[in-house]
PDB file of N, CA and C in Angstrom:
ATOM      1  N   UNK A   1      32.981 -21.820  39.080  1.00  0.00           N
ATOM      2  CA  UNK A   1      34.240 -21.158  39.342  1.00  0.00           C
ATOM      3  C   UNK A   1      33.990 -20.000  40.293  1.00  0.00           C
ATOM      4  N   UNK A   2      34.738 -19.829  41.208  1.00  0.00           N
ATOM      5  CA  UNK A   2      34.381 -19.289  42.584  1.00  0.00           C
ATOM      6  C   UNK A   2      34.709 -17.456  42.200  1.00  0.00           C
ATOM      7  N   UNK A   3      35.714 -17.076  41.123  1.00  0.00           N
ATOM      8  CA  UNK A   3      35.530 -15.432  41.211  1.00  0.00           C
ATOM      9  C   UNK A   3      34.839 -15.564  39.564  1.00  0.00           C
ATOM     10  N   UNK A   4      34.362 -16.341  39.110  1.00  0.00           N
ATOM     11  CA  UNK A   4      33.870 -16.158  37.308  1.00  0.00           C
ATOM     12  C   UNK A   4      33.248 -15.025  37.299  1.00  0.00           C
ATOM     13  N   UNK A   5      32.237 -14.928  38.050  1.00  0.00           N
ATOM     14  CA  UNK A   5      31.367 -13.270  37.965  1.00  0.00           C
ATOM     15  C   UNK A   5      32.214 -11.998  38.214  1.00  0.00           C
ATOM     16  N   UNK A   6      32.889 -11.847  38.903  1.00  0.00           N
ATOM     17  CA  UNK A   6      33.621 -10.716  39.152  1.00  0.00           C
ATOM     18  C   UNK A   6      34.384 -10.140  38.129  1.00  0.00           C
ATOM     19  N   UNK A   7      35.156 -11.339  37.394  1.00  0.00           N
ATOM     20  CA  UNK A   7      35.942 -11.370  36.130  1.00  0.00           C
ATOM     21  C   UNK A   7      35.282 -10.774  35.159  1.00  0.00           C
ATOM     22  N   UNK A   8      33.984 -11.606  35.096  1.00  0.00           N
ATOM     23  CA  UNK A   8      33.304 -11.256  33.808  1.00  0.00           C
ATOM     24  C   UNK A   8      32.845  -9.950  34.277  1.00  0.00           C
ATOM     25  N   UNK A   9      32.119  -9.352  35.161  1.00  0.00           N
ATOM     26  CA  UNK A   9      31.724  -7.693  35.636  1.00  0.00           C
ATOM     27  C   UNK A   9      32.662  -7.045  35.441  1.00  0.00           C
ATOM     28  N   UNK A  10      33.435  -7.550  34.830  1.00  0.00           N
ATOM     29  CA  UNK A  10      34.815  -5.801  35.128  1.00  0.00           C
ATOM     30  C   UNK A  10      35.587  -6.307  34.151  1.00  0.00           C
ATOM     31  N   UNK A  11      35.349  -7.311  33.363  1.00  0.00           N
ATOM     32  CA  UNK A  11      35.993  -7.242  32.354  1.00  0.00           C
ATOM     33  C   UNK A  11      34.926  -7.087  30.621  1.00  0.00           C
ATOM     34  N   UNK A  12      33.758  -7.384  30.479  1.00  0.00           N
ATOM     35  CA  UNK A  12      33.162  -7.608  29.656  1.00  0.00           C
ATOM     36  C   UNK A  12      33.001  -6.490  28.942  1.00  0.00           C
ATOM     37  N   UNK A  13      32.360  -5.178  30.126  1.00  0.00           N
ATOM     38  CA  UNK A  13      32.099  -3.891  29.440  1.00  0.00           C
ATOM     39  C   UNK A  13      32.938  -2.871  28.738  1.00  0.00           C
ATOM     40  N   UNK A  14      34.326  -3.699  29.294  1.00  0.00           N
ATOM     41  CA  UNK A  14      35.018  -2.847  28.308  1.00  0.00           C
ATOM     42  C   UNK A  14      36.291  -3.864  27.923  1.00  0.00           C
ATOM     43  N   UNK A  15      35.793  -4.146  26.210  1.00  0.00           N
ATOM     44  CA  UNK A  15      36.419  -4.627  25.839  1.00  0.00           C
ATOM     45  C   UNK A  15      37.805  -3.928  24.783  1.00  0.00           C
ATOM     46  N   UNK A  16      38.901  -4.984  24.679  1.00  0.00           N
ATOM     47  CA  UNK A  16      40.100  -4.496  24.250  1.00  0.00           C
ATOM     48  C   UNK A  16      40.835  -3.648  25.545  1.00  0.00           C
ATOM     49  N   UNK A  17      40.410  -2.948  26.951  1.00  0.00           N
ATOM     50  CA  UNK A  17      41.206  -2.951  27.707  1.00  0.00           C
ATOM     51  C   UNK A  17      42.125  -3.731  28.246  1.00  0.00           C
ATOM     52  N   UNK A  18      42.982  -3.607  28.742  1.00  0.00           N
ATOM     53  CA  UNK A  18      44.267  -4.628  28.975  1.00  0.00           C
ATOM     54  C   UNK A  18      43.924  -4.593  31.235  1.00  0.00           C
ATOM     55  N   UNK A  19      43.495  -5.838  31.211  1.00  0.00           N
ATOM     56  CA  UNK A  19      43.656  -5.425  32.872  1.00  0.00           C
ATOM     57  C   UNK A  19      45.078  -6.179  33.568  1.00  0.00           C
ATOM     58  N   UNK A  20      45.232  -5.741  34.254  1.00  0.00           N
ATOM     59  CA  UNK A  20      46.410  -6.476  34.922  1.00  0.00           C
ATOM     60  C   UNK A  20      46.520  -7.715  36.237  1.00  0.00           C
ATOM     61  N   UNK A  21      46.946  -8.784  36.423  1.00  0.00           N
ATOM     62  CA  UNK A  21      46.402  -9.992  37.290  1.00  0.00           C
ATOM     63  C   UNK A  21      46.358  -9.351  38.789  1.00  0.00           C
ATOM     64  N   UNK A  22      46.764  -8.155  39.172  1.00  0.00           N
ATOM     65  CA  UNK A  22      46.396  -7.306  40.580  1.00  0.00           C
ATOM     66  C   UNK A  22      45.204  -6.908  40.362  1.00  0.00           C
ATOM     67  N   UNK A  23      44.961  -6.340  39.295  1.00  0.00           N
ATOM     68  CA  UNK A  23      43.522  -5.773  39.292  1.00  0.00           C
ATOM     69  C   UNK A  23      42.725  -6.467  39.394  1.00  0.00           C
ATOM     70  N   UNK A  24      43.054  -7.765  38.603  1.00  0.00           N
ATOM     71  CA  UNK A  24      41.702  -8.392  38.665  1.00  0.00           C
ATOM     72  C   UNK A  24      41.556  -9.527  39.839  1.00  0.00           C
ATOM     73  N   UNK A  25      42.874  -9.649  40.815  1.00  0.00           N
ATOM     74  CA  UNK A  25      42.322 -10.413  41.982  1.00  0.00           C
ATOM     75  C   UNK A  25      42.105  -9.097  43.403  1.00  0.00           C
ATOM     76  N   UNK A  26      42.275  -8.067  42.829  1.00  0.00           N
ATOM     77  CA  UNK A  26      41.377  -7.076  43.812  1.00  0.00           C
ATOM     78  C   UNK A  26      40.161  -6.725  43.907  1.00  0.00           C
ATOM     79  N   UNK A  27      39.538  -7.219  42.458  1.00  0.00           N
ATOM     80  CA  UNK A  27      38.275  -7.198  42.375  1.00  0.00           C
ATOM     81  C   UNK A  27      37.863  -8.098  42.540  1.00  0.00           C
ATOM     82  N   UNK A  28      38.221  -9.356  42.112  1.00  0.00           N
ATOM     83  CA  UNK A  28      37.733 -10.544  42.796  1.00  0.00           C
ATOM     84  C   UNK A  28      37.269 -11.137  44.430  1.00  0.00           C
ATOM     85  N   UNK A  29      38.272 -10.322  44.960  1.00  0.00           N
ATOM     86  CA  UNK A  29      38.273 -10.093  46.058  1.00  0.00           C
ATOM     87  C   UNK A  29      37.715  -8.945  47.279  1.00  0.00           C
ATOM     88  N   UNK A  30      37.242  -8.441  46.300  1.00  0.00           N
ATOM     89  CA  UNK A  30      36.398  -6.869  47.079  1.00  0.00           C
ATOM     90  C   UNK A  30      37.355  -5.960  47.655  1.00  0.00           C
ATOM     91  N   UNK A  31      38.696  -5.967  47.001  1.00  0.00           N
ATOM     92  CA  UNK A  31      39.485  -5.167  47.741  1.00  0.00           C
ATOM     93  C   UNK A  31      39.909  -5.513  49.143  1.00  0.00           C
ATOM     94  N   UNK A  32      39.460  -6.546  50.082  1.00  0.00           N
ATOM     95  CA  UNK A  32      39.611  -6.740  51.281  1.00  0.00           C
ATOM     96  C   UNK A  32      41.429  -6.983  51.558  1.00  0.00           C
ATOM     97  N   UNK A  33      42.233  -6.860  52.369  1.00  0.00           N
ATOM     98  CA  UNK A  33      43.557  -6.764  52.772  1.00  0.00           C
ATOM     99  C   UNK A  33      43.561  -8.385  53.055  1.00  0.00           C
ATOM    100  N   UNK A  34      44.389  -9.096  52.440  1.00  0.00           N
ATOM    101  CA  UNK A  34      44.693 -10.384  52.787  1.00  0.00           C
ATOM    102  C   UNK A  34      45.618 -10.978  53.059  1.00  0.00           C
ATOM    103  N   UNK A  35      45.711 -12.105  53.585  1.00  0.00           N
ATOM    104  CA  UNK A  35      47.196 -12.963  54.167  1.00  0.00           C
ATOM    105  C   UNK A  35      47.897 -13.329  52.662  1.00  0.00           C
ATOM    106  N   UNK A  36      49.363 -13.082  52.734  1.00  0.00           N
ATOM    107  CA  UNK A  36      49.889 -13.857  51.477  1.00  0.00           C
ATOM    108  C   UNK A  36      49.573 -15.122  50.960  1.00  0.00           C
ATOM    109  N   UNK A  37      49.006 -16.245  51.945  1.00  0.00           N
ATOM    110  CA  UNK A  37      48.352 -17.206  51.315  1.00  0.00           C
ATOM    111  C   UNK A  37      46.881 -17.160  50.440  1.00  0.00           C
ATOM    112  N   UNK A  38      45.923 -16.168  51.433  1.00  0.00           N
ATOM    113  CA  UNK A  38      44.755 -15.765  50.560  1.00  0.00           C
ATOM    114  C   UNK A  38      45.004 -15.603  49.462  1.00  0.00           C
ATOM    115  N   UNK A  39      45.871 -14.587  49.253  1.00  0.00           N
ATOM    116  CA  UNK A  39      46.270 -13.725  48.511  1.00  0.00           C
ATOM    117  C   UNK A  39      46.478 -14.978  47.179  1.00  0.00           C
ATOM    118  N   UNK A  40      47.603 -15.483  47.275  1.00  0.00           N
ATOM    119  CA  UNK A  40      47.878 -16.394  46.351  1.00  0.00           C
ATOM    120  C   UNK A  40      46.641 -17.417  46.021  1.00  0.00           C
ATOM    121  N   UNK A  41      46.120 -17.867  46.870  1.00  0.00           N
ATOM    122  CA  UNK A  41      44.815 -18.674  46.372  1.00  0.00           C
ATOM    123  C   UNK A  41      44.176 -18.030  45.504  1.00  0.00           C
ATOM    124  N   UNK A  42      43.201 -16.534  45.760  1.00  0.00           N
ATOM    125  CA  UNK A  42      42.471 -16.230  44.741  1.00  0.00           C
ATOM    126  C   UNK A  42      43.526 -15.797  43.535  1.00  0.00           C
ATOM    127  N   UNK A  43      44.488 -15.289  43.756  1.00  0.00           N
ATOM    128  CA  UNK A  43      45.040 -15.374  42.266  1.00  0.00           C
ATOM    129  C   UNK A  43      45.294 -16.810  41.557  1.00  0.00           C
ATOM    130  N   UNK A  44      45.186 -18.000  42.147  1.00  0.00           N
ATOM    131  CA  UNK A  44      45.246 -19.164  41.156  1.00  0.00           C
ATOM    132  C   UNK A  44      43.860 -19.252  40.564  1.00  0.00           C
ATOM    133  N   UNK A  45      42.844 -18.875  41.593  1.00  0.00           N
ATOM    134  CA  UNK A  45      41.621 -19.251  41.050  1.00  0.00           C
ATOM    135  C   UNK A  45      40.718 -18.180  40.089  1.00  0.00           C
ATOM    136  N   UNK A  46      41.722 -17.000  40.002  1.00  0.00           N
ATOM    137  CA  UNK A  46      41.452 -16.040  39.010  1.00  0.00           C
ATOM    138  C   UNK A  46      42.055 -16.360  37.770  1.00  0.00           C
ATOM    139  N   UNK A  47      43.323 -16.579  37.959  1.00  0.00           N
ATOM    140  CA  UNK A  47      44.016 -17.752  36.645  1.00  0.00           C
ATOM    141  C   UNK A  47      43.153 -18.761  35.813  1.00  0.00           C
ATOM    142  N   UNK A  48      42.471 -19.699  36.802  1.00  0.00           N
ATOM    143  CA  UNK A  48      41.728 -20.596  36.285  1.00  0.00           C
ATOM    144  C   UNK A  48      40.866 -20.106  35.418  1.00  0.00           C
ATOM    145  N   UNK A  49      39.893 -19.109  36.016  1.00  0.00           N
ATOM    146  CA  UNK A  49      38.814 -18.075  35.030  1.00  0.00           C
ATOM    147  C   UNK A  49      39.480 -17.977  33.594  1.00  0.00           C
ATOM    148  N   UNK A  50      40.752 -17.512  33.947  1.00  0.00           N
ATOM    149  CA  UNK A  50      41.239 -16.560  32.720  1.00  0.00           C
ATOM    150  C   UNK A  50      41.322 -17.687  32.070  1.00  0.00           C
ATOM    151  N   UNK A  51      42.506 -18.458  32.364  1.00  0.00           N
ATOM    152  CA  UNK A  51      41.908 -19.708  31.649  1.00  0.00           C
ATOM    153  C   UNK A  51      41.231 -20.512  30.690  1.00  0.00           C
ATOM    154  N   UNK A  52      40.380 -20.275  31.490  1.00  0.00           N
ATOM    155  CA  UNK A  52      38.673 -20.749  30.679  1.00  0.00           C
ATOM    156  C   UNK A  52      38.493 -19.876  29.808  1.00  0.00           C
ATOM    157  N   UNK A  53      38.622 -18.487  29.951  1.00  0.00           N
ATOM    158  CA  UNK A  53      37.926 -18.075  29.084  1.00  0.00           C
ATOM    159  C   UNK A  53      39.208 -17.699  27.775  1.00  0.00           C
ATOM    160  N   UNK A  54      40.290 -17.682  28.255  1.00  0.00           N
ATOM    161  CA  UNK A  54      41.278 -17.474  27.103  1.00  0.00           C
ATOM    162  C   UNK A  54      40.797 -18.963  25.981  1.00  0.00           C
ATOM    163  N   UNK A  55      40.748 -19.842  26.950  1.00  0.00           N
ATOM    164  CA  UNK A  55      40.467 -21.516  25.947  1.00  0.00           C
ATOM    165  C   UNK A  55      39.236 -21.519  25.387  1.00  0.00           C
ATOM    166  N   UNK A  56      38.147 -20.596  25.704  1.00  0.00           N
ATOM    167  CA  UNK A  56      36.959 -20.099  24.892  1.00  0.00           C
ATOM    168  C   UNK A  56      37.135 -19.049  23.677  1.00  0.00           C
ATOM    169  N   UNK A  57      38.287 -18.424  24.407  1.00  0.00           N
ATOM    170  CA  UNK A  57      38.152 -17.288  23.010  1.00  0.00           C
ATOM    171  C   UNK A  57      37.812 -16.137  23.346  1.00  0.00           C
ATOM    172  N   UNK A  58      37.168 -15.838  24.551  1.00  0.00           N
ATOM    173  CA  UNK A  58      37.084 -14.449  24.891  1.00  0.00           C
ATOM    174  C   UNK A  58      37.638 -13.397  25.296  1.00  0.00           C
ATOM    175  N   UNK A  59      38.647 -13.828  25.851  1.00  0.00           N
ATOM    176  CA  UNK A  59      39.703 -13.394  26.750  1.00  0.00           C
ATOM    177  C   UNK A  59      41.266 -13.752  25.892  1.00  0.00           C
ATOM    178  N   UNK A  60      41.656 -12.472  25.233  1.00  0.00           N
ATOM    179  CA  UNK A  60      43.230 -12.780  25.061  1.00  0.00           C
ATOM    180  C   UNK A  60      44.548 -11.975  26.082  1.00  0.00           C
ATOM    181  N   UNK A  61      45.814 -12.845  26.084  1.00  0.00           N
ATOM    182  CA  UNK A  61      46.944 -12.692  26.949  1.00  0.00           C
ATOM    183  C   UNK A  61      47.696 -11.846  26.106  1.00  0.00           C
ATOM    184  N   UNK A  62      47.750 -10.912  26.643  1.00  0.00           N
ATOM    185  CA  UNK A  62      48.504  -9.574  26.242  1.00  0.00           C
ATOM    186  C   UNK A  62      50.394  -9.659  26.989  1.00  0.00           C
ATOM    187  N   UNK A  63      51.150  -9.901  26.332  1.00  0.00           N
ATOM    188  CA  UNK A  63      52.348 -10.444  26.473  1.00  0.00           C
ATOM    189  C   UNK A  63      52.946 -11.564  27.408  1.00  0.00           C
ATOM    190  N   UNK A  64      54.089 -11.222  27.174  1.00  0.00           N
ATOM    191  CA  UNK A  64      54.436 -12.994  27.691  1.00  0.00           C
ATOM    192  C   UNK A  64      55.121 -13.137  28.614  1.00  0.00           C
ATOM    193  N   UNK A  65      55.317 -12.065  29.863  1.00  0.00           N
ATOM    194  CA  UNK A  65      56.181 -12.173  30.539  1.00  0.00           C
ATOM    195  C   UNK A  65      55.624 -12.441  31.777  1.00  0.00           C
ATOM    196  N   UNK A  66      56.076 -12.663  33.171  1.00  0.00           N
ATOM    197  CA  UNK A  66      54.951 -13.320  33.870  1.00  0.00           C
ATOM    198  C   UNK A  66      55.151 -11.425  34.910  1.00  0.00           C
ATOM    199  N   UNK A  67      55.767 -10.060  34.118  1.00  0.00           N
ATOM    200  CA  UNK A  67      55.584 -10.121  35.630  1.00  0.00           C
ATOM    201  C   UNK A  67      54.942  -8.466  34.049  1.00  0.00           C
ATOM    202  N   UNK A  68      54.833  -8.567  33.098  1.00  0.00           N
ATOM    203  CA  UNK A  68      54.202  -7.964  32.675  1.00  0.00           C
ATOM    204  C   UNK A  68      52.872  -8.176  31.401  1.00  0.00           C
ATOM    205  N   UNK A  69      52.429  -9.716  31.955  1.00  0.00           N
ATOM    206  CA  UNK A  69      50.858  -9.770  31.204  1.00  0.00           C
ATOM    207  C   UNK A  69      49.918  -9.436  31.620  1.00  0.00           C
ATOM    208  N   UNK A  70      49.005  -8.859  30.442  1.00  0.00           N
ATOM    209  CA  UNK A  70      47.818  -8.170  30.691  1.00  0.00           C
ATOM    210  C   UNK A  70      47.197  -9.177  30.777  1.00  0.00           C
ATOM    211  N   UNK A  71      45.159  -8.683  30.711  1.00  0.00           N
ATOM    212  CA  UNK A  71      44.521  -9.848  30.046  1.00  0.00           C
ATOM    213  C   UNK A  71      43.266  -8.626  29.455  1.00  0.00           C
ATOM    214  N   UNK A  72      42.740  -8.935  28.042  1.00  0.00           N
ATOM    215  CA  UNK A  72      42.008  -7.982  27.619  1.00  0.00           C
ATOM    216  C   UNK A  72      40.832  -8.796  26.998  1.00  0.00           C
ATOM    217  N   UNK A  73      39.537  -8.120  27.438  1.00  0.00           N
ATOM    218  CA  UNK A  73      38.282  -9.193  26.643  1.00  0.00           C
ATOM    219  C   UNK A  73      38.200  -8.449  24.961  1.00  0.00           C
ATOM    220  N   UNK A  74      38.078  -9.695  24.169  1.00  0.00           N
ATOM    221  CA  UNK A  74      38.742  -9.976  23.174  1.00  0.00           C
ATOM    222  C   UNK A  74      37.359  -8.880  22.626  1.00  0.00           C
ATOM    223  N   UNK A  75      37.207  -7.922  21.732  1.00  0.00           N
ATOM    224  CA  UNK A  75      36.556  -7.334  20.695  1.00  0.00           C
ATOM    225  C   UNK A  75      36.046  -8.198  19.567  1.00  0.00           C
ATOM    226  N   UNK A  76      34.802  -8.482  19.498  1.00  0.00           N
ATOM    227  CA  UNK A  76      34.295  -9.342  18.605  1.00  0.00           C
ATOM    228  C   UNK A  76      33.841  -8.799  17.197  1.00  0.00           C
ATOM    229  N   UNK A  77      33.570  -9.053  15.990  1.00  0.00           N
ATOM    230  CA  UNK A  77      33.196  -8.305  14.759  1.00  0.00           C
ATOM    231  C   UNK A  77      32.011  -7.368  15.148  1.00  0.00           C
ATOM    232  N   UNK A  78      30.961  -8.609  15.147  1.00  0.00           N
ATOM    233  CA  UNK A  78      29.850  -7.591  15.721  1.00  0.00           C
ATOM    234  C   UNK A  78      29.434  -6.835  16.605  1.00  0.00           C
ATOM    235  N   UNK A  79      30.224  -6.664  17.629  1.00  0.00           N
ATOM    236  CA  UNK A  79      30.622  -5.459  18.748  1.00  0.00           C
ATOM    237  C   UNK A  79      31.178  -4.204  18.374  1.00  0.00           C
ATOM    238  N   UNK A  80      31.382  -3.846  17.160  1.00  0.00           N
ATOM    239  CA  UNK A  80      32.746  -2.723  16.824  1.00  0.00           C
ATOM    240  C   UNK A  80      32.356  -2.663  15.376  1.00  0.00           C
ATOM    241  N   UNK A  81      31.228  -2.985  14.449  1.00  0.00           N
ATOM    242  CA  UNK A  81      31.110  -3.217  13.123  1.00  0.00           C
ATOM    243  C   UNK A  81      30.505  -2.195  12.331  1.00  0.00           C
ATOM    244  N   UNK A  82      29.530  -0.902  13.724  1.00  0.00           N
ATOM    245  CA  UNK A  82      29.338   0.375  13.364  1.00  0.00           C
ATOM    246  C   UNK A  82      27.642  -0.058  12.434  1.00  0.00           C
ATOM    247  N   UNK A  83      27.539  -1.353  12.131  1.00  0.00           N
ATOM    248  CA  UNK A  83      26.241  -1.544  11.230  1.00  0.00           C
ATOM    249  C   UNK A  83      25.172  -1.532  12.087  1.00  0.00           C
ATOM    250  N   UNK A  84      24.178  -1.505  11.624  1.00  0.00           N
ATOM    251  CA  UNK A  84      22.959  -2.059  12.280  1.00  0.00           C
ATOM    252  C   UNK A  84      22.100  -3.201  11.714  1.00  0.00           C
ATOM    253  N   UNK A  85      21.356  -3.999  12.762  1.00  0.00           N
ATOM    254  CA  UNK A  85      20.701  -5.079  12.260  1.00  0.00           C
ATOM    255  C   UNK A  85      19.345  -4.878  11.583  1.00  0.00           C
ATOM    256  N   UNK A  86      18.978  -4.591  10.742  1.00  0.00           N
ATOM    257  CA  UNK A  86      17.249  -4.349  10.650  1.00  0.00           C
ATOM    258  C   UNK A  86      16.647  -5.450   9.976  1.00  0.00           C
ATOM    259  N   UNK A  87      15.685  -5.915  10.637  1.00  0.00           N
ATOM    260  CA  UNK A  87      14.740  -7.213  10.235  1.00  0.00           C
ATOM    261  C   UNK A  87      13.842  -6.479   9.313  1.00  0.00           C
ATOM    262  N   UNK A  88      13.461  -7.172   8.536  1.00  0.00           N
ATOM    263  CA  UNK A  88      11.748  -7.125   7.124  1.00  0.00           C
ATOM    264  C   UNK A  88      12.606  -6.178   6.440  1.00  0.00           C
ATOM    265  N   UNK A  89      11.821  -5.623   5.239  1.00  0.00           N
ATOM    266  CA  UNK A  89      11.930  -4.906   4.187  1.00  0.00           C
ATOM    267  C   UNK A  89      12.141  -3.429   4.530  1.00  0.00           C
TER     268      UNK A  89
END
């Protein structure tokens, strides 16, 4: 998938933020100024990402409207659980 890394760099480290589908095809995109067709391409193919990873589980859709959904990487138990792991006795 042609922006998967970008997605995942700016979305992983901070999870439970809500990003918005501008943000994340500006980063996908390096910020560069593009033609409305560019433009629309990498946002389908940033879709696709999300996508994937919403159908994995990592990634949840933060409301339902098309011109106000987020997308936020999902907070897992053991990310946020405050415990620690200690191996042996």
């Amino acid at each position: 998938m042609k922006y998967a890394s970008e997605i995942l760099g700016l979305m992983r480290p901070y999870p439970g933020r809500a990003f918005r589908m501008g943000q994340l095809v500006r980063e996908a995109t390096s910020g560069r100024s593009l033609t409305p067709a560019q433009t629309e391409a990498a946002r389908k193919g940033v879709r696709r990402v999300l996508d994937y990873l919403i159908e994995g589980g990592h990634v949840e859709r933060i409301g339902e409207g098309t011109r106000s959904t987020s997308y936020a990487w999902r907070r897992l138990g053991h990310e946020f659980s405050g415990s620690s792991c200690e191996l042996g006795p």
